[in-house]
C-alpha atoms as a PDB file:
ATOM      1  CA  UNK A   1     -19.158  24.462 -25.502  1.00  0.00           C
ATOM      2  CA  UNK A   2     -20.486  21.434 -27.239  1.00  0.00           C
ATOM      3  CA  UNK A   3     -20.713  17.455 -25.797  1.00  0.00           C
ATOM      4  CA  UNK A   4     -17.573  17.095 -27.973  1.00  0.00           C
ATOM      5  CA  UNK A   5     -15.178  19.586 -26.574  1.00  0.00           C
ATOM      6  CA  UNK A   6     -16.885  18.397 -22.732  1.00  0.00           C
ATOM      7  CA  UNK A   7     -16.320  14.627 -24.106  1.00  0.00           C
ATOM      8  CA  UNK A   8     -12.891  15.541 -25.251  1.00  0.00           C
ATOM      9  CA  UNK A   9     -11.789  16.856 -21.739  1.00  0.00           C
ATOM     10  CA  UNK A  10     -13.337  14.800 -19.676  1.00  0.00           C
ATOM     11  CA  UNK A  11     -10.976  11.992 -21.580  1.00  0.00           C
ATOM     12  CA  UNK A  12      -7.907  14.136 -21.856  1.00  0.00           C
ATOM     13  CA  UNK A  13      -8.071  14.878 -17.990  1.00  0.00           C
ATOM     14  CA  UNK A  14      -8.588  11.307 -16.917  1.00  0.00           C
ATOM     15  CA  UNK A  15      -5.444  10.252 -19.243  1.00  0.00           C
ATOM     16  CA  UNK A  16      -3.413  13.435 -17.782  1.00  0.00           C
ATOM     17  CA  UNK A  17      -4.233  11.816 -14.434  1.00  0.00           C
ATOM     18  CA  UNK A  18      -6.446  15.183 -13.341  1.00  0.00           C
ATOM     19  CA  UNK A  19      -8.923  12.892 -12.399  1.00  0.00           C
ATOM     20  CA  UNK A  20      -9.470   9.494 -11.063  1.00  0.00           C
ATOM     21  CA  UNK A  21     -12.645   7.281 -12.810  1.00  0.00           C
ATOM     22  CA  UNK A  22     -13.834   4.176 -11.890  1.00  0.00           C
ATOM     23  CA  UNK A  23     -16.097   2.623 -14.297  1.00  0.00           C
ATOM     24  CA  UNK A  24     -18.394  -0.389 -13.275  1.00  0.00           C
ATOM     25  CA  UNK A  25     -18.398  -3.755 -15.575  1.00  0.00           C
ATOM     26  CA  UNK A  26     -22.435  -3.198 -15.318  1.00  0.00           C
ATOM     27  CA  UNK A  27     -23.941  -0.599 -17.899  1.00  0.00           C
ATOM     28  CA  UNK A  28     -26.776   0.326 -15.276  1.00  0.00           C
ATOM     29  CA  UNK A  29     -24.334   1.615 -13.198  1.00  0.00           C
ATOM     30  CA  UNK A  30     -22.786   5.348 -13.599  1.00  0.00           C
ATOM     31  CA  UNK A  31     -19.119   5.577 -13.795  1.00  0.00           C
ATOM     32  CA  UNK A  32     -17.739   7.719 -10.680  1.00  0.00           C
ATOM     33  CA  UNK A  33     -14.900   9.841 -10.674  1.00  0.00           C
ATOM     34  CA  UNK A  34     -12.570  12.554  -8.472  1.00  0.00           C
ATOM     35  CA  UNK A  35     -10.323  14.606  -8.372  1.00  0.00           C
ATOM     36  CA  UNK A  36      -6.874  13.026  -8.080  1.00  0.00           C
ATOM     37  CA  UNK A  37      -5.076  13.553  -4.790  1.00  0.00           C
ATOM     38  CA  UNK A  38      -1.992  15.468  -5.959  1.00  0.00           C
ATOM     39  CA  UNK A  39      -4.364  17.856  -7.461  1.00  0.00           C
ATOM     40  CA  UNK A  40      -6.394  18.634  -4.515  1.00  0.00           C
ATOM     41  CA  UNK A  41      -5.896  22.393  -2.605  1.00  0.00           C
ATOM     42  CA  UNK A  42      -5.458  22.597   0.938  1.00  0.00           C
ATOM     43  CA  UNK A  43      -7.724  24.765   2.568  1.00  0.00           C
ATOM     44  CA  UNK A  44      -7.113  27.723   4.940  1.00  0.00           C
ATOM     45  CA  UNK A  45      -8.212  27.600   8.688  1.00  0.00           C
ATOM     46  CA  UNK A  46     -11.692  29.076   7.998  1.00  0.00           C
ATOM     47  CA  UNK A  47     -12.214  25.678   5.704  1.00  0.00           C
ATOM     48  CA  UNK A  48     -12.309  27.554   2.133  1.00  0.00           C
ATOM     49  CA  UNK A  49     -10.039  26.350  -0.375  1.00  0.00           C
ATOM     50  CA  UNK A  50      -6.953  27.930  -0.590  1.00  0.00           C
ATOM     51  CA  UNK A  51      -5.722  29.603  -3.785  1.00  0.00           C
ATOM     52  CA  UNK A  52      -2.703  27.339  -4.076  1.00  0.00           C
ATOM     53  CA  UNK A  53      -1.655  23.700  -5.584  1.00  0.00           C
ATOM     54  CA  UNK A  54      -1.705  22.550  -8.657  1.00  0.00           C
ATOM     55  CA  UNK A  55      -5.716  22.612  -9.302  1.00  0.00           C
ATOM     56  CA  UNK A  56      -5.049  26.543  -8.864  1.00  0.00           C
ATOM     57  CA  UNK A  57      -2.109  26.685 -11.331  1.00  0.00           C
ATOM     58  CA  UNK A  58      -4.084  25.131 -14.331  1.00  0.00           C
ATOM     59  CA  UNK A  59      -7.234  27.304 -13.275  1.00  0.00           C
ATOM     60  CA  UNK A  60      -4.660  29.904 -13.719  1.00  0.00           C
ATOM     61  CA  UNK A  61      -3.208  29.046 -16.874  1.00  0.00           C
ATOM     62  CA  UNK A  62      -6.828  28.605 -18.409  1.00  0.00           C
ATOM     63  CA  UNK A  63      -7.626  32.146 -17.147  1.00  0.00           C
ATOM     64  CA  UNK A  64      -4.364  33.308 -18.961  1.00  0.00           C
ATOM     65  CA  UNK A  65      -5.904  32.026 -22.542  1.00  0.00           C
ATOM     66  CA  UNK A  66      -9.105  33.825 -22.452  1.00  0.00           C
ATOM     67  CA  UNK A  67      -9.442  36.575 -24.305  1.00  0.00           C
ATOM     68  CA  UNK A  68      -9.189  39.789 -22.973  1.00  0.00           C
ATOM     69  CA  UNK A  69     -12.445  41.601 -22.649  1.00  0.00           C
ATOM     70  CA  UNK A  70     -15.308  43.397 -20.949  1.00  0.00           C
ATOM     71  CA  UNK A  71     -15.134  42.080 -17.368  1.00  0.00           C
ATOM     72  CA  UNK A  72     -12.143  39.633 -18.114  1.00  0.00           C
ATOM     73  CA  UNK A  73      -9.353  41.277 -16.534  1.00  0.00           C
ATOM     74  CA  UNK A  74      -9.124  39.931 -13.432  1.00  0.00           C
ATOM     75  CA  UNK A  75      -7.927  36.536 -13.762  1.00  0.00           C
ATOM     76  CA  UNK A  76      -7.411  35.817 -10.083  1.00  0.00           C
ATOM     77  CA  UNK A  77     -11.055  37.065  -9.164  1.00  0.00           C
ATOM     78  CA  UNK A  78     -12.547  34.706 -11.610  1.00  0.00           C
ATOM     79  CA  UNK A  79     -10.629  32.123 -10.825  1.00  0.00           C
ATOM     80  CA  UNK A  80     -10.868  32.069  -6.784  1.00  0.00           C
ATOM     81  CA  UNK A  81     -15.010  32.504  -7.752  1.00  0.00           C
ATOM     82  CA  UNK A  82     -14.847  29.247  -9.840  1.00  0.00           C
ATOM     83  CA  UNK A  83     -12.565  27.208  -7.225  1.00  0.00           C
ATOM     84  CA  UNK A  84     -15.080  28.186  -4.764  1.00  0.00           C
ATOM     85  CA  UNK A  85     -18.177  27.534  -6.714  1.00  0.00           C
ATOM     86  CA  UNK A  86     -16.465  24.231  -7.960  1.00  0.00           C
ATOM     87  CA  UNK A  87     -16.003  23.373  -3.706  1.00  0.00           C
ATOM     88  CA  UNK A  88     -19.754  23.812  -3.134  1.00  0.00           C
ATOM     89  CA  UNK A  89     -20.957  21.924  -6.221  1.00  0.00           C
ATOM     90  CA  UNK A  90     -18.047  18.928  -4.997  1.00  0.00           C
ATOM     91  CA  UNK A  91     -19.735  18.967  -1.534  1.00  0.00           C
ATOM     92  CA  UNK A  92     -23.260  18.422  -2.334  1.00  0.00           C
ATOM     93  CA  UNK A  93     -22.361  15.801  -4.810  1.00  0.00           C
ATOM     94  CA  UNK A  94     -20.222  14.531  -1.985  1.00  0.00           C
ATOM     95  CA  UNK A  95     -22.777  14.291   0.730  1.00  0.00           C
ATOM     96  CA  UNK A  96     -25.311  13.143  -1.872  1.00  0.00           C
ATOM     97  CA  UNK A  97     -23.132   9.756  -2.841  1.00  0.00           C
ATOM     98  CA  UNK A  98     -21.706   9.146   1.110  1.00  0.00           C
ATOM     99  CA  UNK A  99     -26.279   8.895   1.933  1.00  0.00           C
ATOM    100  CA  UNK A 100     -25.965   6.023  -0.751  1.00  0.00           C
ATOM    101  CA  UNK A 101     -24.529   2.916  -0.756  1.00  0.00           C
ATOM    102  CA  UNK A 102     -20.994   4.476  -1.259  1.00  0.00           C
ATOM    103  CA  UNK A 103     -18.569   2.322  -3.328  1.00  0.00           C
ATOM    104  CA  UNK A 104     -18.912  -0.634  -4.480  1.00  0.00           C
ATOM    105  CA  UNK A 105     -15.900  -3.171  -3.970  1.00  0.00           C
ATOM    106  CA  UNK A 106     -15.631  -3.600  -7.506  1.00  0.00           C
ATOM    107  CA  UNK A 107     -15.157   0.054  -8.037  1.00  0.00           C
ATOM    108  CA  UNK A 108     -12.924   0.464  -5.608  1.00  0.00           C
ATOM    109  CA  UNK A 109     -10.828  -2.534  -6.984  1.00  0.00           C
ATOM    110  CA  UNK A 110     -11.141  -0.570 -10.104  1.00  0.00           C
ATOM    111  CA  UNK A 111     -10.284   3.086  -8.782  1.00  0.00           C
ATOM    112  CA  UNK A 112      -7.394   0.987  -7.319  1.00  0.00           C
ATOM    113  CA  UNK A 113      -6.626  -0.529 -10.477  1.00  0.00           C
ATOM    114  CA  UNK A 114      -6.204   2.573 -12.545  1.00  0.00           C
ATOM    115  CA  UNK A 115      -4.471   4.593  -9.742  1.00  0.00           C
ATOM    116  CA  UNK A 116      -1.292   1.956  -9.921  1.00  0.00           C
ATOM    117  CA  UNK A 117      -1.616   1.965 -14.026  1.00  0.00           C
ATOM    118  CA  UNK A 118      -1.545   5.954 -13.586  1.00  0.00           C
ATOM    119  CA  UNK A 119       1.680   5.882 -11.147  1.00  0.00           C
ATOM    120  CA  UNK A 120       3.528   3.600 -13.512  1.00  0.00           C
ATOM    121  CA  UNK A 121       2.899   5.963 -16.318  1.00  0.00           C
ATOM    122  CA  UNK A 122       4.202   9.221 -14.282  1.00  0.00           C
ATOM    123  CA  UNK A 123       7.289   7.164 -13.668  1.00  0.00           C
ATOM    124  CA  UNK A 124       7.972   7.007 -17.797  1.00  0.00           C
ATOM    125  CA  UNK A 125       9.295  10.090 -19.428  1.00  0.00           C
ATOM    126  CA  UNK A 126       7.191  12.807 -20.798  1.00  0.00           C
ATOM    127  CA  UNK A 127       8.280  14.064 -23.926  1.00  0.00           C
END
């Protein structure tokens, strides 16, 4: 992939309301996103994330594009692999920002901000 096609779905998933971004007014400070609520899996009473949701039906459908190939068959393996490797990555970048300074009140205004434009959106039709 190129810093196009990463640019390109990084701005099609935060219109899509996949994620959540909140962007600070200051250029020194990194814009910080997640993972919107409604697309969040539950997890299973061991703690792993369970293979259900909507984050696991568009991992799904992605794994239904690929081509078929050498050691591309099994869609569900691959997919349960990334979900898990995706839940690691999320909780070391997770425990890394909560050590900091956490949130700002002026990007949670703006997290707050573009959750409410987002939820007036869903509410118009989608053609």
């Amino acid at each position: 992939m190129n810093k196009e096609t990463l640019k390109n779905a990084w701005t099609r998933f935060e219109e899509e309301g996949i994620i959540l971004v909140a962007k600070s007014r200051s250029s020194k400070v990194q814009p910080k996103a997640k993972l919107a609520p409604e697309w969040e899996s539950g997890r299973n009473p061991q703690g792993v994330l369970a293979p259900e949701g909507r984050l696991w039906a568009f991992t799904e459908k992605i794994a239904l594009s690929r081509r078929e190939g050498k050691n591309r068959r099994d869609g569900a393996t691959v997919s349960t692999r990334v979900l898990r490797l995706t839940d690691t990555i999320g909780q070391a970048l997770y425990s890394d920002s909560t050590s900091g300074a956490g949130m700002s009140e002026e990007d949670k205004m703006l997290l707050k901000k573009q959750q409410k434009r987002r939820q007036a959106m869903q509410a118009r039709a989608h053609l």
